[in-house]
Protein backbone atom coordinates (compact mmCIF):
# COMPACT_ATOMS: atom_id res chain seq x y z
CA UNK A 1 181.79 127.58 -80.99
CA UNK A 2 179.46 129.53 -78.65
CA UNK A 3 177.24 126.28 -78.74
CA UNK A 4 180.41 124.29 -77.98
CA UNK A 5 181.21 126.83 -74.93
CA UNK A 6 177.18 126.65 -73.55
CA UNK A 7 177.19 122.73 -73.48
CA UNK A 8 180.32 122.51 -71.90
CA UNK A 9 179.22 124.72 -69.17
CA UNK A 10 176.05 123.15 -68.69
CA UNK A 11 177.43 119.81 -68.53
CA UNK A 12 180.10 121.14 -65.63
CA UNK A 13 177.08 122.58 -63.96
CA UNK A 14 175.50 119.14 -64.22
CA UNK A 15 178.90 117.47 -63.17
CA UNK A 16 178.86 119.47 -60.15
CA UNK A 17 174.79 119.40 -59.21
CA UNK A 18 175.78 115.11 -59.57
CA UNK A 19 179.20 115.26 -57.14
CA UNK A 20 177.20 117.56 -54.37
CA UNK A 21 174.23 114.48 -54.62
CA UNK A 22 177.15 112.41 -53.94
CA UNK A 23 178.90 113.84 -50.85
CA UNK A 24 175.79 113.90 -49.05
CA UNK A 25 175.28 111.69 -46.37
CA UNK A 26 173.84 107.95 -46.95
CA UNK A 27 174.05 106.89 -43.26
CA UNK A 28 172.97 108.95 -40.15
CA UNK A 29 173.11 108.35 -36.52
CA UNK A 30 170.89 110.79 -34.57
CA UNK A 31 171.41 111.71 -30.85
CA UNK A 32 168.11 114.05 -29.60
CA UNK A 33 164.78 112.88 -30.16
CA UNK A 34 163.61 116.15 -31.38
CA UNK A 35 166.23 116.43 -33.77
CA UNK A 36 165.22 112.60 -34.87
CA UNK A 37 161.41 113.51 -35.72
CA UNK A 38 162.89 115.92 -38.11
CA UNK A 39 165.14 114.25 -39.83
CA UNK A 40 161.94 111.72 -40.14
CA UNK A 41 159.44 114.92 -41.18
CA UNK A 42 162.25 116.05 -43.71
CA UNK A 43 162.03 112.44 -45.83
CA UNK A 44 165.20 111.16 -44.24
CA UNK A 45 163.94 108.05 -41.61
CA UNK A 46 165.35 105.59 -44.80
CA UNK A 47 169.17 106.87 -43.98
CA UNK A 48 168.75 106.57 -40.42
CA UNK A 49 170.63 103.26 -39.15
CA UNK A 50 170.92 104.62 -35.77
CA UNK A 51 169.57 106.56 -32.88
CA UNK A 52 169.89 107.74 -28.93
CA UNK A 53 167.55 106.26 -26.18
CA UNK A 54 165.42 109.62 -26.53
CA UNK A 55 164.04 109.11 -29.95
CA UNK A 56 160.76 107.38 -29.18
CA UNK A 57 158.71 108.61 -32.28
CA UNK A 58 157.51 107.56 -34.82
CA UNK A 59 157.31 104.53 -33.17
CA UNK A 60 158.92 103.31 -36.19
CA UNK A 61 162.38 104.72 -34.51
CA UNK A 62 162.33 101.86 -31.69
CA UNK A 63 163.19 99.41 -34.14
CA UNK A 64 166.59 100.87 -35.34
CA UNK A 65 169.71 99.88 -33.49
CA UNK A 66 170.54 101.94 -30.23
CA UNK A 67 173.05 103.98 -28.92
CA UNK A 68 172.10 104.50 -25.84
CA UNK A 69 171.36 107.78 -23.95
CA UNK A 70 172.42 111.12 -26.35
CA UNK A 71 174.80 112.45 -23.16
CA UNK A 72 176.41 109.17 -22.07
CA UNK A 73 177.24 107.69 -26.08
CA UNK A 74 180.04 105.40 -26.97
CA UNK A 75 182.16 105.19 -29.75
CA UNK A 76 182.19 101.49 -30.46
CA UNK A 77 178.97 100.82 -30.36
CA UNK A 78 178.41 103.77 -33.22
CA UNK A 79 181.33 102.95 -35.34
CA UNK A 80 179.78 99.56 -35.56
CA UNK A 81 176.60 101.31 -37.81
CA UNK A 82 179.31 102.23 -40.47
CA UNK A 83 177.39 105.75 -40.52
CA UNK A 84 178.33 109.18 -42.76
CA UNK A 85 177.38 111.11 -39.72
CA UNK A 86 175.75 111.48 -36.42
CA UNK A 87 174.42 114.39 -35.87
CA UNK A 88 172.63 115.35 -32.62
CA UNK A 89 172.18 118.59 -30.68
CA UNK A 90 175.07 120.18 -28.33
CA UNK A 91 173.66 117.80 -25.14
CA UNK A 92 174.96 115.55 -26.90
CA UNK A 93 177.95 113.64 -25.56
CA UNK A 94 180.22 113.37 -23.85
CA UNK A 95 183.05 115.12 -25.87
CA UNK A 96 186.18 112.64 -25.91
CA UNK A 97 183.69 110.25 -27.65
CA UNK A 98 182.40 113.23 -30.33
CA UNK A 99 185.77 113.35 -31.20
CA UNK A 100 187.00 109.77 -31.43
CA UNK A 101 184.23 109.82 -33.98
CA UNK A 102 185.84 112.63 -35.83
CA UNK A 103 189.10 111.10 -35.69
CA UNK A 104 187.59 107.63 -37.49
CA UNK A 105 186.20 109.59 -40.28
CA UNK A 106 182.58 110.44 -39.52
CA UNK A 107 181.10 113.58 -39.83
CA UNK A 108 179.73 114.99 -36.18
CA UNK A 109 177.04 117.83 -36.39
CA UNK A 110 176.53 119.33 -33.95
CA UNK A 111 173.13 121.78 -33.66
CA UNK A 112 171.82 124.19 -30.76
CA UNK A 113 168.87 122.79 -28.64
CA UNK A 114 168.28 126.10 -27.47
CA UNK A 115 164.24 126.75 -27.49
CA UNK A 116 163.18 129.50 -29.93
CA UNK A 117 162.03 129.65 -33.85
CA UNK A 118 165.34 131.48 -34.84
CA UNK A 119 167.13 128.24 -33.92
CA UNK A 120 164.75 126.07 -34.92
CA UNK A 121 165.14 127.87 -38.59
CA UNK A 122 168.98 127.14 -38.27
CA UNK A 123 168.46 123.65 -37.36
CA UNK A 124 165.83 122.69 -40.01
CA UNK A 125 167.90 124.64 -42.86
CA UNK A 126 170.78 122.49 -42.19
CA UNK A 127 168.72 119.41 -42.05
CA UNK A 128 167.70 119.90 -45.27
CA UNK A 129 170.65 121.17 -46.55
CA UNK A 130 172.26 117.39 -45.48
CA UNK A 131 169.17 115.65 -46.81
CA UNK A 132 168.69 117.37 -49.97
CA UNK A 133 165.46 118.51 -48.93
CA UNK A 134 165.44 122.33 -48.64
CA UNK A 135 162.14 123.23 -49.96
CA UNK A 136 160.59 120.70 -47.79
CA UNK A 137 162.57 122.05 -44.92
CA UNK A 138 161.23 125.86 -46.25
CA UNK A 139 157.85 124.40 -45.88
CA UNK A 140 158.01 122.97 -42.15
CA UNK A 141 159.30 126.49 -41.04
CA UNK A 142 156.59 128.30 -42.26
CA UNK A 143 154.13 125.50 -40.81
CA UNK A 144 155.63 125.70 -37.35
CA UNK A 145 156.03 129.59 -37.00
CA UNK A 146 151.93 129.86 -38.23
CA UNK A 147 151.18 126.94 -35.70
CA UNK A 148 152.73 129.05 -32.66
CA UNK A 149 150.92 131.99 -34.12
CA UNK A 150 147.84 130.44 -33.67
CA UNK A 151 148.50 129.12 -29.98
CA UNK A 152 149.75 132.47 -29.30
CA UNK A 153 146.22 133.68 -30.11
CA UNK A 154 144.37 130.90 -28.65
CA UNK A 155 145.94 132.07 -25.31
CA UNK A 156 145.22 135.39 -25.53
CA UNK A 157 141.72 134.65 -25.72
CA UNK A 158 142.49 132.45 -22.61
CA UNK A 159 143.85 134.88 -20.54
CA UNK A 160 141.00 137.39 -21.59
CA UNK A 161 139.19 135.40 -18.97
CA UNK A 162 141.63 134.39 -16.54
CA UNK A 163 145.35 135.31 -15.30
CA UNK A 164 147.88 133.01 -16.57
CA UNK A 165 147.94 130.17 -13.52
CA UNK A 166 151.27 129.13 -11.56
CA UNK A 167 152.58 126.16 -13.30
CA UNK A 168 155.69 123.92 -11.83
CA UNK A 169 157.15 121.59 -14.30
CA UNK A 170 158.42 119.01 -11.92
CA UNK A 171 161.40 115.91 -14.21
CA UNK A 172 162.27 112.63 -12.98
CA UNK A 173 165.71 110.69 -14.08
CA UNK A 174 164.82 106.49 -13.29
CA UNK A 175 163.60 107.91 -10.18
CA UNK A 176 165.74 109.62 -8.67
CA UNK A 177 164.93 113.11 -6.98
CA UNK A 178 162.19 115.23 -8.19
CA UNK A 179 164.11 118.51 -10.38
CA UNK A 180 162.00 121.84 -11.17
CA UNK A 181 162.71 123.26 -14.35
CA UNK A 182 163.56 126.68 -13.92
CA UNK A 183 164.51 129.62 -16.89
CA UNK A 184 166.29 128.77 -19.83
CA UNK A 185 165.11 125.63 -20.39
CA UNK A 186 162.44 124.08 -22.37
CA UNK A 187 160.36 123.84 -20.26
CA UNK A 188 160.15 127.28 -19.25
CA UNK A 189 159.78 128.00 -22.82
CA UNK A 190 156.64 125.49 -22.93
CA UNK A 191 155.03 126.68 -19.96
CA UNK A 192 155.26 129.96 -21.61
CA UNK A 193 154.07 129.33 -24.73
CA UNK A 194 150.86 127.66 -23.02
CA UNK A 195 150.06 130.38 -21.12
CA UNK A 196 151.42 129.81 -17.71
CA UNK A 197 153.55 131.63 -15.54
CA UNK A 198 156.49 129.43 -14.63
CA UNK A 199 157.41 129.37 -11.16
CA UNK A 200 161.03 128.05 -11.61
CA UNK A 201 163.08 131.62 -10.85
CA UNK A 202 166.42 129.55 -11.20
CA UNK A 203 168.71 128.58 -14.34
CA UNK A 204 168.33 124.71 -15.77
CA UNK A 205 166.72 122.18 -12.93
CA UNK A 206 167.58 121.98 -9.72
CA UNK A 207 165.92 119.85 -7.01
CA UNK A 208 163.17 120.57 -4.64
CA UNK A 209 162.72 120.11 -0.95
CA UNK A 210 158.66 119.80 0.78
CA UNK A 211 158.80 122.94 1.96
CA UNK A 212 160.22 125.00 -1.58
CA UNK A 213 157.15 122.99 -3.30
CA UNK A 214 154.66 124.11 -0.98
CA UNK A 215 156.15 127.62 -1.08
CA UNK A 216 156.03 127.77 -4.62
CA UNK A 217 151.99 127.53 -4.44
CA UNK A 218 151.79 125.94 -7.94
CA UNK A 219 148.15 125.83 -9.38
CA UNK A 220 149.34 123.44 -12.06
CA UNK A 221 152.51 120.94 -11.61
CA UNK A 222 153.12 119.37 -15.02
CA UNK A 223 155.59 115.65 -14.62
CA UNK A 224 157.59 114.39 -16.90
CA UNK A 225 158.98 110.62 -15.64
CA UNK A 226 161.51 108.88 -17.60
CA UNK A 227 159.72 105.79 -16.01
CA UNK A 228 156.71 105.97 -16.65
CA UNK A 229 153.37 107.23 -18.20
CA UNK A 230 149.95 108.45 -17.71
CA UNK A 231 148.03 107.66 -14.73
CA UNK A 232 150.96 105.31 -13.67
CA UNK A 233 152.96 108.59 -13.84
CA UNK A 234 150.67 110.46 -12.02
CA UNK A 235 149.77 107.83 -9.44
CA UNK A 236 153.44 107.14 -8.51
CA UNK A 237 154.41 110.83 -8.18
CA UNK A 238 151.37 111.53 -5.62
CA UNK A 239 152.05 108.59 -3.73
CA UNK A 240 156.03 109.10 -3.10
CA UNK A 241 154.97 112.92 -3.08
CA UNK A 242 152.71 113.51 -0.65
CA UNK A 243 153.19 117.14 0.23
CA UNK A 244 152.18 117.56 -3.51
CA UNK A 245 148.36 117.00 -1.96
CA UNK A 246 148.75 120.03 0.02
CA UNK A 247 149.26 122.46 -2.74
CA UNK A 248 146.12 124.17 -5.16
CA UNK A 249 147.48 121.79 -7.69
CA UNK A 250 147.19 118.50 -5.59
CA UNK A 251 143.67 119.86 -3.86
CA UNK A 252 142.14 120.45 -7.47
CA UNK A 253 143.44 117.44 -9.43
CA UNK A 254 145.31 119.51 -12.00
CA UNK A 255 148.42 117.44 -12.78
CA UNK A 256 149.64 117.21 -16.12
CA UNK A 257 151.99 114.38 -17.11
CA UNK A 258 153.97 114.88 -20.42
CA UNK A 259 156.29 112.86 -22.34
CA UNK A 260 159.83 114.10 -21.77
CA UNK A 261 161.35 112.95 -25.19
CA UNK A 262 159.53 116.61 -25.80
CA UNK A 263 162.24 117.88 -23.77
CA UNK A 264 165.17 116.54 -25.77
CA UNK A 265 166.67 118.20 -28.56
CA UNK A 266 165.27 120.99 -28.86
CA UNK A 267 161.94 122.36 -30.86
CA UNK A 268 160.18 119.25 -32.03
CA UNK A 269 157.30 118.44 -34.68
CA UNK A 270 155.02 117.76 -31.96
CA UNK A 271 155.84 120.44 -29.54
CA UNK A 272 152.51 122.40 -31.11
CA UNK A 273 150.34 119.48 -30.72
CA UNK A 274 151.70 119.91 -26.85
CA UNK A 275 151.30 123.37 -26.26
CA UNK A 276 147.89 123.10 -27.49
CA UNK A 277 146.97 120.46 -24.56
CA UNK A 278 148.70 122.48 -21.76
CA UNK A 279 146.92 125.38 -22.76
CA UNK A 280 143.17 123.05 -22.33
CA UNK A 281 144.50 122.30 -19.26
CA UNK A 282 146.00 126.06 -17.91
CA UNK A 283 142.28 126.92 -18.89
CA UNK A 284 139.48 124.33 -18.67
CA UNK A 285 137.20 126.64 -18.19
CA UNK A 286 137.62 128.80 -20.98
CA UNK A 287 134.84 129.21 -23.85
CA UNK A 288 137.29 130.47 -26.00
CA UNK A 289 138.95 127.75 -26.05
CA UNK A 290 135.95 125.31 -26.09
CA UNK A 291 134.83 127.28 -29.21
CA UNK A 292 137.73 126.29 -30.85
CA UNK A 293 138.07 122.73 -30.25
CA UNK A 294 135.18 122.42 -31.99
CA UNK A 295 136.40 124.10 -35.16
């Protein structure tokens, strides 16, 4: 009988490991490109049939139907995917549509894009919680929080040999007007985390006039253009900026241009891999630094 009683429970406990493997979702729609390089780093790009404008990478992503842009989605166009869920982070929008999708049947999850490791922790536990793949979101935590460690040293041993510089992160919408992050954004956080001291004393973005930018006296202006890249970025900002010329940044070259998919979503995979390069540049003449590029 007691044999009786212990295969009967194990086979409910295997009844019950089988209908959770079931009631997780088989098709996602993600909205945030951070929040889309995870589910991709967690094992989960195969269930994606669906993403947002600001998932970019992997490249792999740009071949999946779109959505268009995370705060500007429709309902039709994401019902058409069939998916389990979207999920996407809370700039995600706008909220009629969030819950016309509710009201059809799919899941919505909804995650904080705020920019610290306690959140990030949240965020990836859930992930994997959805995917099935907790240890492997266990592992990713522990990766991230001993990459920051390490920048966090790396500008220490910066700053041992120079102050932290002025840095203005300056974001451009299909070019409209120039915006200047300011505190509690990611941005901020970014510039922080590099070792800069972020001159934008004002909440979210805001725009900025010729004579606030030359006020601000920034040593290093880091662009992001949702236009374009590299020295196109660069170039195009300079030209329809000249005032920027007239500031330490502008006389000494030092303009950094970034993707701003790193902006969406949140804490991304290759946020470290970012911080790392703003900190070369918030320092070039560091030895520290050089040391360590070479280890």
């Amino acid at each position: 009988m007691r044999m009786k009683a212990l295969l009967a429970c194990a086979g409910m406990l295997l009844g019950q490991v089988a209908n959770a493997a079931e009631v997780l979702p088989q098709r996602w729609v993600s909205a945030g490109g951070s929040l889309s390089e995870w589910v991709v780093a967690l094992g989960g790009e195969s269930k994606l049939v669906g993403v947002d404008s600001t998932s970019q990478y992997p490249r792999s992503l740009q071949k999946l139907p779109g959505i268009g842009y995370q705060r500007q989605l429709a309902a039709e166009g994401i019902l058409a995917l069939k998916p389990d869920l979207l999920v996407g982070s809370n700039e995600m929008g706008p909220p009629p549509v969030l819950e016309q999708l509710k009201a059809a049947g799919v899941r919505v999850q909804v995650l904080p894009a705020k920019a610290d490791m306690p959140t990030l922790q949240h965020n990836l536990t859930e992930l994997g919680e959805l995917l099935g793949k907790q240890a492997e979101a266990k592992a990713l935590i522990v990766g991230y929080e001993q990459r920051l460690q390490d920048q966090a040293r790396r500008v220490k041993q910066a700053q041992q040999q120079q102050p932290a510089p002025r840095v203005m992160m300056l974001l451009s919408h299909s070019g409209g007007n120039l915006q200047v992050a300011g505190k509690d954004t990611l941005a901020a956080w970014m510039i922080q985390q590099a070792g800069g001291q972020s001159l934008g004393g004002h909440n979210g973005y805001k725009p900025v006039s010729n004579e606030s930018l030359l006020a601000l006296n920034p040593q290093v202006i880091i662009f992001a253009s949702s236009r374009l890249q590299g020295d196109a970025a660069r170039a195009t900002l300079l030209e329809q900026n000249p005032v920027i010329a007239q500031t330490p940044a502008g006389r000494d070259g030092r303009v950094v241009v970034i993707d701003p998919t790193l902006l969406v979503g949140g804490l991304g995979p290759r946020l470290p891999d970012a911080l790392a390069a703003l900190t070369t540049a918030f320092y070039p003449d560091s030895k520290a630094l050089s040391a360590g590029a070479g280890q």
